[in-house]
Protein backbone atom coordinates (compact mmCIF):
# COMPACT_ATOMS: atom_id res chain seq x y z
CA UNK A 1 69.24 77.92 166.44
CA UNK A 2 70.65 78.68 163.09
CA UNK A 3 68.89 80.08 160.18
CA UNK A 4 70.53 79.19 156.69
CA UNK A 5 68.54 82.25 154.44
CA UNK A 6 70.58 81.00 151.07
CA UNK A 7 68.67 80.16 148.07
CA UNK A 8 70.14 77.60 145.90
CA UNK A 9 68.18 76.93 143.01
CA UNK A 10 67.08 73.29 142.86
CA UNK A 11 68.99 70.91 140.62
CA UNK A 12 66.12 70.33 138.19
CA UNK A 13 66.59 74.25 137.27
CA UNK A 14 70.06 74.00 137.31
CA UNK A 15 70.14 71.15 134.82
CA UNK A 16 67.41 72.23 132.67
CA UNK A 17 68.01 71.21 129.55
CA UNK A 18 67.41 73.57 126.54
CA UNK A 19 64.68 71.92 123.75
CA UNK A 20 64.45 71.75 120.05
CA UNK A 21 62.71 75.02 118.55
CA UNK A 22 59.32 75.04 117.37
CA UNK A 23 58.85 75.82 113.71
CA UNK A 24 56.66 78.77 114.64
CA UNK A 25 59.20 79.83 117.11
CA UNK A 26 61.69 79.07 114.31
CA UNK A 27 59.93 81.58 112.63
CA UNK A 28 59.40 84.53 114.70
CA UNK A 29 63.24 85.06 114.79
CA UNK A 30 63.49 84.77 110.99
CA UNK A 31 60.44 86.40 110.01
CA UNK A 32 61.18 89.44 112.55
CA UNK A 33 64.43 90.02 110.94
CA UNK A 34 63.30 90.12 107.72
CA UNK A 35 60.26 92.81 108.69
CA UNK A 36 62.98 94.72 111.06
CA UNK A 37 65.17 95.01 107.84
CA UNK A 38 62.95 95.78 105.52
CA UNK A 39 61.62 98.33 107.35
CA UNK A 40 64.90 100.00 108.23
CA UNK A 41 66.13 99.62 104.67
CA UNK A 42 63.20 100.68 102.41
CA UNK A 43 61.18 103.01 104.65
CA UNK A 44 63.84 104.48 106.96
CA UNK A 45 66.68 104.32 104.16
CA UNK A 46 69.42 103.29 107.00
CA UNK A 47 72.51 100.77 107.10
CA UNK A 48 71.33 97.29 107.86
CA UNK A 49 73.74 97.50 110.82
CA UNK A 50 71.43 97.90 113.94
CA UNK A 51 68.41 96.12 111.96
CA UNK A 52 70.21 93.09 111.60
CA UNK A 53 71.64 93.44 115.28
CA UNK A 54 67.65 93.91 116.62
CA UNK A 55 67.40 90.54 114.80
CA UNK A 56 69.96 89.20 116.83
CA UNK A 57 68.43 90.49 119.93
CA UNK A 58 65.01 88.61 119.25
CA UNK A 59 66.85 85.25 118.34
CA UNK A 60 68.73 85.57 121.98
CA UNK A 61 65.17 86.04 123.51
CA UNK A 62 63.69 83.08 121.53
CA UNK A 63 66.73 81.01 122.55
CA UNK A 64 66.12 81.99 126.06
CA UNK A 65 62.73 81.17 125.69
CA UNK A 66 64.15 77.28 124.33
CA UNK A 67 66.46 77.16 127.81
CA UNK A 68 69.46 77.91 127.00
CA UNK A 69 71.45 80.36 129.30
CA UNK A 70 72.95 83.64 128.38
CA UNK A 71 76.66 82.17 128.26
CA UNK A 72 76.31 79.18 126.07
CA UNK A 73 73.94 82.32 123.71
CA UNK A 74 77.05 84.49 123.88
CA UNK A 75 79.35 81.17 123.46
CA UNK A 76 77.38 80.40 120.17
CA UNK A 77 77.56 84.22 118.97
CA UNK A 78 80.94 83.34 119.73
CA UNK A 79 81.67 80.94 117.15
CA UNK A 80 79.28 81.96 114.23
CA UNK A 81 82.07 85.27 114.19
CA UNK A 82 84.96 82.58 114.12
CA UNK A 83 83.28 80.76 111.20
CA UNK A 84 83.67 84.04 109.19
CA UNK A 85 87.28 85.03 110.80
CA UNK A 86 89.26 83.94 107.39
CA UNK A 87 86.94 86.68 104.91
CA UNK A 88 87.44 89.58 108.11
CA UNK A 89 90.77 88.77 107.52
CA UNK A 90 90.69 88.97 103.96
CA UNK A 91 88.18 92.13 103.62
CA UNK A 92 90.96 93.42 105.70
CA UNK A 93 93.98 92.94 103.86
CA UNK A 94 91.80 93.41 100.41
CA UNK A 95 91.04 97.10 101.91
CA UNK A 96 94.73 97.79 102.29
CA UNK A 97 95.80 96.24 99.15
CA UNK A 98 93.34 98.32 97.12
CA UNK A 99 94.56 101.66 98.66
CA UNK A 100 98.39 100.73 98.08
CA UNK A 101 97.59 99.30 94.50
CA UNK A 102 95.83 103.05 93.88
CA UNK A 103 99.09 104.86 94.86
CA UNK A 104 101.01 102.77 92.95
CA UNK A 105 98.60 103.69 89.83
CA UNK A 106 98.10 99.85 89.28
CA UNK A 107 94.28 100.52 89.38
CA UNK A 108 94.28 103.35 87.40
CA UNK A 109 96.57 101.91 84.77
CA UNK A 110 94.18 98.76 84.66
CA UNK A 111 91.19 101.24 84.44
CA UNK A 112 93.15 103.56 81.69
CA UNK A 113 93.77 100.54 79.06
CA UNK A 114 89.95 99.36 80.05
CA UNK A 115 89.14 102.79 78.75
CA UNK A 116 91.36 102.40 75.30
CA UNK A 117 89.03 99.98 74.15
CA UNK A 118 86.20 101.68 73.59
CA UNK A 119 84.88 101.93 70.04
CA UNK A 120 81.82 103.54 68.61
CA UNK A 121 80.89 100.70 66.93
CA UNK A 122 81.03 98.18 69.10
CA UNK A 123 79.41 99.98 72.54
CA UNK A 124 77.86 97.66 74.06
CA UNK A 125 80.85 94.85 73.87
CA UNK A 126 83.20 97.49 74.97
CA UNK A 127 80.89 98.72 77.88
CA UNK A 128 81.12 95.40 79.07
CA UNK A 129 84.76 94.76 79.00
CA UNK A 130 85.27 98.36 80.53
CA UNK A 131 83.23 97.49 83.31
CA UNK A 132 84.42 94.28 83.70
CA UNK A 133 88.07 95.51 84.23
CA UNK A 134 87.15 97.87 86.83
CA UNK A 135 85.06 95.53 88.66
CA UNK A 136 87.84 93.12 88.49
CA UNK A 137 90.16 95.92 89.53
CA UNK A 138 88.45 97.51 92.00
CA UNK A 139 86.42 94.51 93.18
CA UNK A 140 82.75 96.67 93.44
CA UNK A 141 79.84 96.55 91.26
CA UNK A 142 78.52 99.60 93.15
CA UNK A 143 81.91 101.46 92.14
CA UNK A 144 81.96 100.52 88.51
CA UNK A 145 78.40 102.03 88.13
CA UNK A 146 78.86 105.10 90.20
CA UNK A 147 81.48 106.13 88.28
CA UNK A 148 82.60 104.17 85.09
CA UNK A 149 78.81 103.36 84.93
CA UNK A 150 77.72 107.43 85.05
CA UNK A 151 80.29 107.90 82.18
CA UNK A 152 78.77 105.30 79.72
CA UNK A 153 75.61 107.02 80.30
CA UNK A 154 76.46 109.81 78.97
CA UNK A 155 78.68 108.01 75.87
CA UNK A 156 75.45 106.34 75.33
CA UNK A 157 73.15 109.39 75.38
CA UNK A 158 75.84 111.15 72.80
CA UNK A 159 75.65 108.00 70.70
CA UNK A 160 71.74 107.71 70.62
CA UNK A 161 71.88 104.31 71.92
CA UNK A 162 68.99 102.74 74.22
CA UNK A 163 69.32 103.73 77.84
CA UNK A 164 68.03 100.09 78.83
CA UNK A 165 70.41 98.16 76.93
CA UNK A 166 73.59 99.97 77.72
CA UNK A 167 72.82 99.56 81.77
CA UNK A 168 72.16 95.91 80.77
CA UNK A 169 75.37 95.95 79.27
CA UNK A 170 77.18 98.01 82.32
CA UNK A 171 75.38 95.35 84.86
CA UNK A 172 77.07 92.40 83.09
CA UNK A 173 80.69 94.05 83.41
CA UNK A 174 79.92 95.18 86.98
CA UNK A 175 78.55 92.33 88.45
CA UNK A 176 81.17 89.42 86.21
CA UNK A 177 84.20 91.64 87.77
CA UNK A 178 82.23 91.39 91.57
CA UNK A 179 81.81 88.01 90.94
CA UNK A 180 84.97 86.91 90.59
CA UNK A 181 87.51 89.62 91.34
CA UNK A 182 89.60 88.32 95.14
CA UNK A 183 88.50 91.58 95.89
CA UNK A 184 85.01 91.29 95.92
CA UNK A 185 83.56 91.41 99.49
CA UNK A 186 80.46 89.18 98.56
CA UNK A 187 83.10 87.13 96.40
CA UNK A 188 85.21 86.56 99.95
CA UNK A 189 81.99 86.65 102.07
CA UNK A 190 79.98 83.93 99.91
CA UNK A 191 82.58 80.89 100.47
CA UNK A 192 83.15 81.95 104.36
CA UNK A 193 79.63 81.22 104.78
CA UNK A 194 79.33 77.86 103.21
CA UNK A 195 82.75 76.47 104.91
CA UNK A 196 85.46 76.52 101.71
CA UNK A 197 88.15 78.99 100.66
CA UNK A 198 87.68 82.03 98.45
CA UNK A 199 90.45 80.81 95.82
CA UNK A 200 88.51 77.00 95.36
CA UNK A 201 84.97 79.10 95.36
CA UNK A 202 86.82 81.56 92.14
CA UNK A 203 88.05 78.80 90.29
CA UNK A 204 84.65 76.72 90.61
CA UNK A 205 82.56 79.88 89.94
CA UNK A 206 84.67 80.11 86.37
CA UNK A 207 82.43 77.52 84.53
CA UNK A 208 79.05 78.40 84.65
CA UNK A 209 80.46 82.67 85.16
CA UNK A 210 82.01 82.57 81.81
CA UNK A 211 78.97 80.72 79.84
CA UNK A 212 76.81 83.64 80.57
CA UNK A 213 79.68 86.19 79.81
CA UNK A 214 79.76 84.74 76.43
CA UNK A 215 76.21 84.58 76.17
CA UNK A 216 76.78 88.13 77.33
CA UNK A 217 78.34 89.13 75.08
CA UNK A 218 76.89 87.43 72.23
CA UNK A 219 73.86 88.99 72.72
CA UNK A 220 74.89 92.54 73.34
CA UNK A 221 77.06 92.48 70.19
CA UNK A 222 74.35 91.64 67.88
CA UNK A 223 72.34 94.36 69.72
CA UNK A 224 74.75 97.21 69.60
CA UNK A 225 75.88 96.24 66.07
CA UNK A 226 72.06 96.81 64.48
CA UNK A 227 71.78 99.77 66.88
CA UNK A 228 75.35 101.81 66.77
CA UNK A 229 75.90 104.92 65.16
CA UNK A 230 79.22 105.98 64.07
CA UNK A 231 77.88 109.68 63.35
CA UNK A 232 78.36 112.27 65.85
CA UNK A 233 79.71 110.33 69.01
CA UNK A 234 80.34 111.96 72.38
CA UNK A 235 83.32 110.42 73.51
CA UNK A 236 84.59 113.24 75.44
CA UNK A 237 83.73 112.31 79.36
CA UNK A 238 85.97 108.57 78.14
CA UNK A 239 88.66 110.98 77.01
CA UNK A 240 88.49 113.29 80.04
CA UNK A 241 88.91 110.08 82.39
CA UNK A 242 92.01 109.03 80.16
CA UNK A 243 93.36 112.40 80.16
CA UNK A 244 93.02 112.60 83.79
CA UNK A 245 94.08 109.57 84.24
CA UNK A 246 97.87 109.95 82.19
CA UNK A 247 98.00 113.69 83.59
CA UNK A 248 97.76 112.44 87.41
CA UNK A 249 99.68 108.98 87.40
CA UNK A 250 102.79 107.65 85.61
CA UNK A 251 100.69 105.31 83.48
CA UNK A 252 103.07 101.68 82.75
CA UNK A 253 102.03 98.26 81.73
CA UNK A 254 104.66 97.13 84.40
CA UNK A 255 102.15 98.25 86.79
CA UNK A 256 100.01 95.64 85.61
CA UNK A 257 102.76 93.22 87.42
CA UNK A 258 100.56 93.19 91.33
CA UNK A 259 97.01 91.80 90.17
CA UNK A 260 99.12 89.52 87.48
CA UNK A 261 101.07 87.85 90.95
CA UNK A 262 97.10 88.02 92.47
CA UNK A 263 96.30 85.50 89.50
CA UNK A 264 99.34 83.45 89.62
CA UNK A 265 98.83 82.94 93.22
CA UNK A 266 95.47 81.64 92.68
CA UNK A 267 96.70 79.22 89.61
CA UNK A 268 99.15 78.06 91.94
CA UNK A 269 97.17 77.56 94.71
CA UNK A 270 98.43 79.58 97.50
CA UNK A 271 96.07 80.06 99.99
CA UNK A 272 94.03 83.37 99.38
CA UNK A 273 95.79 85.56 102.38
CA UNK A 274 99.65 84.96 101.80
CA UNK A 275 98.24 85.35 98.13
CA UNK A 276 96.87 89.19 98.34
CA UNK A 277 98.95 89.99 100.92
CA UNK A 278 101.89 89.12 98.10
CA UNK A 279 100.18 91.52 95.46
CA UNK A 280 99.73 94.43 97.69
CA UNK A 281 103.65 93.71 98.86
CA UNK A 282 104.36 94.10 94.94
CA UNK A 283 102.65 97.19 94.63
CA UNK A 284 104.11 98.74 97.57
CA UNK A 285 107.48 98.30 96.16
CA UNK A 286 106.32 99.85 92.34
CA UNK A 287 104.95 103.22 94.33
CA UNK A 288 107.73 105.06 95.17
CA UNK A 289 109.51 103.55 92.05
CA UNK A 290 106.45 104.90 89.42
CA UNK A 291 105.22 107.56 91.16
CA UNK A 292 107.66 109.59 92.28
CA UNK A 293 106.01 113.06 90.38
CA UNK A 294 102.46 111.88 92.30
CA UNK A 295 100.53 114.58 94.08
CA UNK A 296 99.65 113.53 97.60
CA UNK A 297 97.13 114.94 99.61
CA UNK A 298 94.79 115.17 103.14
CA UNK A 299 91.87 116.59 104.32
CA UNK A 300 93.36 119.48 106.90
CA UNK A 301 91.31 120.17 110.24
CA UNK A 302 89.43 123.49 107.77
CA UNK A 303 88.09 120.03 106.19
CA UNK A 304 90.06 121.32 102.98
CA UNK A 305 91.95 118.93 100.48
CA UNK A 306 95.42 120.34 100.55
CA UNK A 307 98.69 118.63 98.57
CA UNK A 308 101.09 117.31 101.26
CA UNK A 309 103.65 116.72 99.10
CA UNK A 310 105.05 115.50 95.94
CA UNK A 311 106.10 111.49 95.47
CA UNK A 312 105.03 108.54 97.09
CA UNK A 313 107.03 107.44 99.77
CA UNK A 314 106.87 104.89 102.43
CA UNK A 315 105.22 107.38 105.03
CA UNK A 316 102.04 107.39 101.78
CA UNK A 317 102.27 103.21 102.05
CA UNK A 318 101.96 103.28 105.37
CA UNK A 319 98.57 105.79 104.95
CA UNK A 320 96.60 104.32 102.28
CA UNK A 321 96.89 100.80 103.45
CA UNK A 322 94.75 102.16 106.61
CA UNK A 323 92.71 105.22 105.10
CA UNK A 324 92.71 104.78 101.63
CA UNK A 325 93.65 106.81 98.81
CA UNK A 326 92.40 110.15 98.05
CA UNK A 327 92.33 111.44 94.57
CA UNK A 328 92.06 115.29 93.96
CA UNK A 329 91.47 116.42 90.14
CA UNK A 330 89.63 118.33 87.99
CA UNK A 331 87.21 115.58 87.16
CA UNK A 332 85.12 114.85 89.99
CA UNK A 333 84.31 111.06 88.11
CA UNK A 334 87.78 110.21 88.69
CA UNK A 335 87.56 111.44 92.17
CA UNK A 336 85.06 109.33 93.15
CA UNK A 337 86.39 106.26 91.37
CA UNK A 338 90.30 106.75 92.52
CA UNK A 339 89.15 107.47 96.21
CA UNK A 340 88.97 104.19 97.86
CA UNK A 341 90.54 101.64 99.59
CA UNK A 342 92.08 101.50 103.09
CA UNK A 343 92.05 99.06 106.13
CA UNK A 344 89.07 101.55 107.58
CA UNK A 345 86.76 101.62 104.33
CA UNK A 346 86.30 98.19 104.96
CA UNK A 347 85.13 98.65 108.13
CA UNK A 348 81.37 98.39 107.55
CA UNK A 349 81.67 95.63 105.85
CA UNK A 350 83.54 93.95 108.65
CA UNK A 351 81.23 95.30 111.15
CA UNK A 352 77.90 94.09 108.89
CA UNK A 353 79.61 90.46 108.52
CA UNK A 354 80.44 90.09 112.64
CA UNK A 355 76.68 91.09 113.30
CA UNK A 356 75.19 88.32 110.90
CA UNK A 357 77.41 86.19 112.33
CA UNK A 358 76.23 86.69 115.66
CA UNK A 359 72.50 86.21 114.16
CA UNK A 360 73.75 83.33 112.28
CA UNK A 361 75.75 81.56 115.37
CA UNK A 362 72.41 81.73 117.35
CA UNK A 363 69.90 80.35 114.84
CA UNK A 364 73.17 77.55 114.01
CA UNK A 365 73.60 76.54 117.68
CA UNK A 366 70.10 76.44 118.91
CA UNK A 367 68.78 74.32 115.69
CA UNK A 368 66.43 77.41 114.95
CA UNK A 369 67.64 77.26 111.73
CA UNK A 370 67.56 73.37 111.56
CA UNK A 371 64.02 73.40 111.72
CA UNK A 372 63.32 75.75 109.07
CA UNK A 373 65.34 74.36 106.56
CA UNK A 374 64.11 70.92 107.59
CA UNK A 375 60.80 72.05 106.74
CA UNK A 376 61.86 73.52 103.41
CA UNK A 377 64.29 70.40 102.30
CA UNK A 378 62.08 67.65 103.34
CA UNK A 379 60.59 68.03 100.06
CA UNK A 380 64.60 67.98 98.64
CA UNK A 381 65.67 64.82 97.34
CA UNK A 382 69.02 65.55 96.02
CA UNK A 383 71.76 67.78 95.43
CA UNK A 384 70.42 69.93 92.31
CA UNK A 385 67.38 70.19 94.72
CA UNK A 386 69.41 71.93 97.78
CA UNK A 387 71.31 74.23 95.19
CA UNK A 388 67.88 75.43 93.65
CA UNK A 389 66.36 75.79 97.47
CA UNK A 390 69.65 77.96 97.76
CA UNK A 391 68.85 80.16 94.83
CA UNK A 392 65.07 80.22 95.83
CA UNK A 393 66.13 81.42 99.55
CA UNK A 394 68.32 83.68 98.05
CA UNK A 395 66.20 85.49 95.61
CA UNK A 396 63.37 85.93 98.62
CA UNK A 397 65.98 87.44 100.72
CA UNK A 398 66.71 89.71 98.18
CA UNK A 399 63.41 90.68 97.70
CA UNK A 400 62.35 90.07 101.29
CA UNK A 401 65.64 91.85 103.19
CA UNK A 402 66.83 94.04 100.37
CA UNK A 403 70.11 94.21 101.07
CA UNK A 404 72.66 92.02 99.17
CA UNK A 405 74.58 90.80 101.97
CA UNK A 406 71.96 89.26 103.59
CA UNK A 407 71.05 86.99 100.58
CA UNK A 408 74.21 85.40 101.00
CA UNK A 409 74.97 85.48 105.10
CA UNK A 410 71.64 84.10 105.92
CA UNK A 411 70.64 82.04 103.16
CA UNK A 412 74.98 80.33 103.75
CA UNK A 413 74.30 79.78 107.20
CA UNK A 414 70.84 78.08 106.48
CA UNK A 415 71.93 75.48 104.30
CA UNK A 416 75.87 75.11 104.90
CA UNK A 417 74.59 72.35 107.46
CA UNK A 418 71.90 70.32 104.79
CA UNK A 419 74.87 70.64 102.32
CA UNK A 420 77.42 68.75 104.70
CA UNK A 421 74.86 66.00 105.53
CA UNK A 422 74.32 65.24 101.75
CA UNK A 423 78.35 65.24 101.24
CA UNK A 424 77.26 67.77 98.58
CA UNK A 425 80.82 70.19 98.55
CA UNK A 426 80.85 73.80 100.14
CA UNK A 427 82.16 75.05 97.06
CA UNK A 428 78.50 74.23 95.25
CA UNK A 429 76.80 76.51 98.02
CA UNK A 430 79.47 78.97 97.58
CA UNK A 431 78.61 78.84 94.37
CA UNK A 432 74.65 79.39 94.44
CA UNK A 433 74.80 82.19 97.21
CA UNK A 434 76.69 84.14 94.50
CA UNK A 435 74.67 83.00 91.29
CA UNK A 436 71.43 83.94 92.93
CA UNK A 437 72.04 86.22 95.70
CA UNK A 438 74.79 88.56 94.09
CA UNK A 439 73.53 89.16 90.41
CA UNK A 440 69.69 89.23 91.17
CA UNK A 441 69.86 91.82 93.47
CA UNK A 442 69.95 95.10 91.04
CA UNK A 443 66.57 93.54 89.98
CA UNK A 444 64.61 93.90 93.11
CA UNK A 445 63.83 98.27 92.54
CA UNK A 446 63.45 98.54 96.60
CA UNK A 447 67.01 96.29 96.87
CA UNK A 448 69.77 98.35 98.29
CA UNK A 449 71.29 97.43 95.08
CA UNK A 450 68.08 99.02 92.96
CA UNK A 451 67.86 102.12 94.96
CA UNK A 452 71.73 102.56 94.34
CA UNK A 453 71.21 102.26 90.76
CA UNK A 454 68.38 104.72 90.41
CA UNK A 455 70.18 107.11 92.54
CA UNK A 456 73.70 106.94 90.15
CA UNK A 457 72.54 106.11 86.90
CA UNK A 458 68.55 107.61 86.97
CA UNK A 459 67.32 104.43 85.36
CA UNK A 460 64.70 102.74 87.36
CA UNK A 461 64.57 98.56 87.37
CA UNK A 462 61.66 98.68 85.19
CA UNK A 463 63.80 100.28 82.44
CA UNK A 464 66.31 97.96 82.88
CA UNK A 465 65.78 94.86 84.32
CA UNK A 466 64.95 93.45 80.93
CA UNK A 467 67.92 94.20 79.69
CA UNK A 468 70.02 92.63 82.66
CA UNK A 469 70.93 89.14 80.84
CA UNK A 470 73.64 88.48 82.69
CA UNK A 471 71.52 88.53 85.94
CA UNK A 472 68.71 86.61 84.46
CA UNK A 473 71.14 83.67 83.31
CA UNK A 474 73.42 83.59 86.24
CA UNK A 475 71.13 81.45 88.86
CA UNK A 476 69.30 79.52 85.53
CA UNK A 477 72.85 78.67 83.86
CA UNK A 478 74.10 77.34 87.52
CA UNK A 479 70.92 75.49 88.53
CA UNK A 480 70.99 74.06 84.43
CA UNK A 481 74.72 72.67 85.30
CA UNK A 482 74.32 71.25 88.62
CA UNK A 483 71.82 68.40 87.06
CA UNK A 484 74.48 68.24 84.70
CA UNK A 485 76.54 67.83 87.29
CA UNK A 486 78.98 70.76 87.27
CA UNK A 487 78.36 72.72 89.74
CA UNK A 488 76.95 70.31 92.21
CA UNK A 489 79.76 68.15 93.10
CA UNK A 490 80.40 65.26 95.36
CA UNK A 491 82.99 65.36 98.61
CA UNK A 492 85.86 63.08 98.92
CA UNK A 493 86.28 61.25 102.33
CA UNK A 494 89.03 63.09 102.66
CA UNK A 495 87.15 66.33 102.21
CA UNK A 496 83.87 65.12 104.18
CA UNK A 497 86.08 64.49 107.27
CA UNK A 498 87.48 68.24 106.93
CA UNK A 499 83.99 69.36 106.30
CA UNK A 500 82.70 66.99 109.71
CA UNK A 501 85.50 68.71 111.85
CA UNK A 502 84.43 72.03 110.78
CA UNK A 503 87.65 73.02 108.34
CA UNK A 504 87.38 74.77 105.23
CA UNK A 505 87.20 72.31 101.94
């Protein structure tokens, strides 16, 4: 007689198919992430790296829990990376572009004629437009204020103007230029996540952007007119950047030529990656041609900065498109500001975005995430009502997970879905993941983005935050315009069918 000691499970097991999510089950993988971040961020001061992936590790559990097996988890993890595969891409070719545009001195001669307009008498509109340039330039808030930021500090102190106002004034530049500049990681990250391309988001971010620039503007003019003093100004660290600045690079408004192609690009609607990959071509081909008498150096195995050589050359391309550029002068501002770029600065970034994605996949694919906004948009009844849900979500995240990118990933991935089914266009999420969860985050003090600014500037958010108008308008000026209609618009067929099949709109 034969024994047959196999165990097959039974078909029933075998076939068991996975459930809809309880709200409350909903909840423990979105409320845990928020606690595990917060905790990591505010008391342990880390990178939201691991906090976010410990978050993903308790949404695999809960989907367990729903019945799903560990390959259709890892299948789903899967595809919330693909979703974001176009802005990796981007980030990617951004990072290199910025470190060959530095060589070239395109960023520095963009920075340099930022600097020329400052005036005494008009501070506060020319803080602005400085830091606008370099945002735009550089593509970081968190640059522009660590180092263009430190320097109007001190202009300011010389000048006896109001510490609050003028960071007011530096958060409007820093955070228009993140806003819009290709080279903004949110700016790429925001329109990945709500399912449209980062040229369309730009160009429908322009409208309501520019009405609180102007308002802006307005506002900090009047200001810094009734408060400026002509007597007595400390110019000097502005003139120390400049003279850095001429004395280090071959200063030339050709160089101005890559980010004007960037632009044309955009107005001409090439898609966003042959686009940047054409300006950082351009400036590849001005290096060697405008700075031949550059300085280039490296960090030796002593860990000292030693000059190479002298002139860039292709060999320097090749370098700074993967490491970055490294800046060595007197002025350790410029340092700080001129040392950037590189395929490998971006890294984190990358790393940070394929992580949410994993968190966001899960929640996505096992309608974890379905529930919860289902709970939150049942009381929605229309398409300025899911954009100001958006901004709601977003400013809770920010205040809830401090950490900017978070407002936008998980907030994106939340309501990409209720957006579609409305046939409101991606391009109006896009659009309120940036006006609420990129400009309000400086105003949360324990945000990543309030510690940072305490840390740079030594202005607390208490001091500043009500100065920050262009922060306060952003998400009030969007939501105002998408009951006017403006930034809440309608899909095409066309478009809905793209948006259905899961392309980008």
């Amino acid at each position: 007689m034969k024994f047959n000691l196999s165990f097959k499970p039974s078909q029933a097991t075998d076939e068991r198919e996975p459930r809809m999510p309880h709200f409350w089950e909903a909840m423990v993988s979105f409320l845990s992430l928020i606690v595990i971040m917060s905790i990591g961020i505010v008391i342990f001061e880390v990178d939201p790296h691991i906090p976010m992936f410990i978050g993903v590790i308790i949404a695999a559990l809960v989907s367990l829990r729903l019945g799903y097996k560990w390959s259709q988890i890892e299948d789903m993890m899967i595809k919330g990376i693909s979703r974001a595969m176009q802005a990796i891409l981007i980030l990617s070719i951004v990072g290199m572009m910025i470190g060959v545009w530095l060589l070239s001195g395109t960023i520095p001669t963009m920075i340099y004629y930022g600097l020329k307009l400052l005036s005494p008498s008009v501070f506060l509109i020319a803080t602005i437009l400085i830091c606008s340039i370099t945002s735009l330039a550089t593509g970081t808030s968190w640059g522009t204020m660590g180092t263009m930021g430190v320097a109007l500090i001190g202009i300011a102190q010389g000048m006896d103007m109001p510490i609050g106002p003028t960071v007011g004034a530096i958060l409007a530049g820093a955070y228009f230029g993140d806003k819009l500049s290709p080279l903004s990681d949110t700016t790429n990250l925001a329109p990945a996540m709500a399912g449209t391309d980062v040229f369309t988001h730009v160009k429908y971010m322009f409208s309501s952007t520019i009405v609180c620039y102007v308002i802006s503007l307005i506002f900090f003019g009047v200001y810094g007119f009734m408060h400026a003093s002509s007597n007595d100004v400390d110019t000097s660290q502005a003139a120390a950047l400049m003279d850095g600045l001429q004395s280090t690079f071959n200063i030339n408004p050709i160089l101005l030529l890559p980010p004007v192609v960037v632009i044309l690009a955009i107005a001409l609607k090439v898609p966003a990656i042959p686009g940047i990959t054409l300006g950082a071509i351009v400036g590849a081909v001005l290096a060697p041609i405008f700075q031949s008498e550059l300085g280039i150096f490296a960090v030796n195995d002593a860990g000292e900065t030693v000059m190479t050589h002298v002139g860039a050359n292709f060999g320097d391309i090749l370098d700074v498109a993967r490491n970055g550029y490294l800046c060595n002068t007197d002025i350790p501002a410029l340092n700080e500001l001129l040392s950037s770029g590189g395929l490998m600065n971006m890294a984190s970034s990358i790393l940070m975005t394929l992580i949410a994605m994993m968190f966001g996949g899960i929640m996505e694919f096992t309608h974890q995430l379905e529930v919860i906004v289902n709970k939150i948009t049942g009381f929605v009844k229309s398409g300025p009502g899911l954009i100001a849900a958006t901004e709601a979500t977003c400013v809770v995240s920010n205040a809830t997970m401090p950490e900017q990118y978070i407002s936008i990933l998980v907030p994106g991935r939340m309501y990409a879905e209720s957006f579609r089914k409305a046939g409101i266009h991606p391009k109006s999420l896009s659009n309120a993941l940036e006006a609420a969860g990129t400009v309000t985050s400086p105003l949360i003090p324990w945000n990543t983005c309030g510690l940072y600014i305490l840390a740079t500037l030594g202005v607390s958010a208490g001091v500043y935050a009500p100065w920050a108008v262009f922060n306060y308008l952003m998400p009030i000026v969007s939501l105002v315009m998408a009951f006017l209609g403006i930034t809440c618009t309608k899909m095409t067929p066309e478009e809905q069918k793209k948006a259905d099949a899961g392309e980008l709109v």
